[in-house]
Protein backbone atom coordinates (compact mmCIF):
# COMPACT_ATOMS: atom_id res chain seq x y z
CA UNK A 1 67.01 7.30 -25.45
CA UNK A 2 67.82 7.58 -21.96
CA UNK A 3 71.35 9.31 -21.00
CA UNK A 4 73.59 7.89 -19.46
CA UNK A 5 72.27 4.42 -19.94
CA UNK A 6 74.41 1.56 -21.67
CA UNK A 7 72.19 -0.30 -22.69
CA UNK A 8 70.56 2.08 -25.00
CA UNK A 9 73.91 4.07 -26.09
CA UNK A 10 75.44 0.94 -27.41
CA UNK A 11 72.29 1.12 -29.16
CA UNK A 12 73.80 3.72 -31.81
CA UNK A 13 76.52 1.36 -32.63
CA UNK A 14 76.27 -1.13 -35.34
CA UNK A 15 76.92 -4.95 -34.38
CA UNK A 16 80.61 -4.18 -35.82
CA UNK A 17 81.19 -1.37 -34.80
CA UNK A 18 84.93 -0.18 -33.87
CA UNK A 19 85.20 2.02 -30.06
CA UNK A 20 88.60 4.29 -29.50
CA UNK A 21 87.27 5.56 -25.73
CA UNK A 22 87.55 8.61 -24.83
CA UNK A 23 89.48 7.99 -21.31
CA UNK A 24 90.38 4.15 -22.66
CA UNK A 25 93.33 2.83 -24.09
CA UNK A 26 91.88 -0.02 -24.92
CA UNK A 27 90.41 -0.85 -29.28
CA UNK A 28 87.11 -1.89 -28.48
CA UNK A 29 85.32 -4.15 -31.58
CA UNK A 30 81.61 -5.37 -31.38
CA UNK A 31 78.74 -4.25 -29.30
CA UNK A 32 79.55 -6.35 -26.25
CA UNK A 33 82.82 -5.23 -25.87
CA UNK A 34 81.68 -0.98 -26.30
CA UNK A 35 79.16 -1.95 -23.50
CA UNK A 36 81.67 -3.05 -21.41
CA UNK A 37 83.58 0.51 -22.41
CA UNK A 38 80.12 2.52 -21.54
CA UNK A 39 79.42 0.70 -18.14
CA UNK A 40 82.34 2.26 -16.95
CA UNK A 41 81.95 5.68 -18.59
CA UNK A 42 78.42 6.22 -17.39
CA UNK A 43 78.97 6.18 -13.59
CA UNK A 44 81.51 8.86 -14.42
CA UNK A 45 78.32 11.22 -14.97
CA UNK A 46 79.47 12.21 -18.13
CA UNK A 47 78.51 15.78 -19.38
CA UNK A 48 80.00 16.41 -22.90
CA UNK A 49 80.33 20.20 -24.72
CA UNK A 50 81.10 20.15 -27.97
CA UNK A 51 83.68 22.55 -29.58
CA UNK A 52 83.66 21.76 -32.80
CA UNK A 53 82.33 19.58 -35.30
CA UNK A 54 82.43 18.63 -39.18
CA UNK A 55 79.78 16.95 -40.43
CA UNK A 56 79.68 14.39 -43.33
CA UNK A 57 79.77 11.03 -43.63
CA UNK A 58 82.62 10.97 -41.57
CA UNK A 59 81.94 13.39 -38.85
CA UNK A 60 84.88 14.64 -36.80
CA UNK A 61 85.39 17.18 -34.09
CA UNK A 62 86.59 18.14 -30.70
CA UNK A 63 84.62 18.17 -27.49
CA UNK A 64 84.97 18.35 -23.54
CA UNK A 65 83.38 15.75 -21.34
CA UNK A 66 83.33 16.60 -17.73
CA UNK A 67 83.81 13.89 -15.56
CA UNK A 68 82.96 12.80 -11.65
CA UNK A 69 84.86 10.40 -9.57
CA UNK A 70 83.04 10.58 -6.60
CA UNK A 71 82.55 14.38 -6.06
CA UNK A 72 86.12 15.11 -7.73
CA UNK A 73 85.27 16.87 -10.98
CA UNK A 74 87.42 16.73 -14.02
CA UNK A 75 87.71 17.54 -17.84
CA UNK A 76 88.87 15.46 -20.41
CA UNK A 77 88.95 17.23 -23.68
CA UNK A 78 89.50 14.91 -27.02
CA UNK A 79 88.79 14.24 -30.34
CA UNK A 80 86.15 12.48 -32.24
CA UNK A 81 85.21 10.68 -35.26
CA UNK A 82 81.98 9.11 -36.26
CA UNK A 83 81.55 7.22 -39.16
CA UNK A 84 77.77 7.31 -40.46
CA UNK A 85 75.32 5.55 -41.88
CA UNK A 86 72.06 6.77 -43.62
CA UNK A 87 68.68 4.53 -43.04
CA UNK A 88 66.10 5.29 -45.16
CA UNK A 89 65.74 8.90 -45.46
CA UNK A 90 67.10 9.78 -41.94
């Protein structure tokens, strides 16, 4: 997978997938409408640190994401939850 890349990110989601953004306001339902979510995010250079994490079939945890807006860095700490799916025996 290449980072930082749209395309293939969205790639993790399932067709119905649900999308709270992390710096997005907006409920986000079906892989077009998370691409249109990721577009944005990914020309914010994204580099994420996770804090903390829980890991089940719901996985939930905290992590920082350090942003750029032009050369003006900032962090955005938040919260996360992944619902997951097992395929095959991965």
């Amino acid at each position: 997978m290449l980072l930082n890349d749209a395309n293939h990110i969205v790639l993790l989601y399932k067709e119905e997938a649900v999308l709270l953004g992390t710096i997005d306001g907006t409920v986000r339902k079906g892989r077009n409408r998370i691409k249109e979510y990721f577009d944005y995010f990914v020309k914010l250079r994204p580099r994420g640190k996770l804090k903390y994490i829980v890991c089940e079939e719901i996985s939930n945890g905290h992590y920082d994401f350090e942003l750029y807006e032009g050369e003006k860095l900032s962090t955005v700490s938040a919260r996360f939850t992944f619902v997951l799916e097992k395929s095959g025996t991965k």
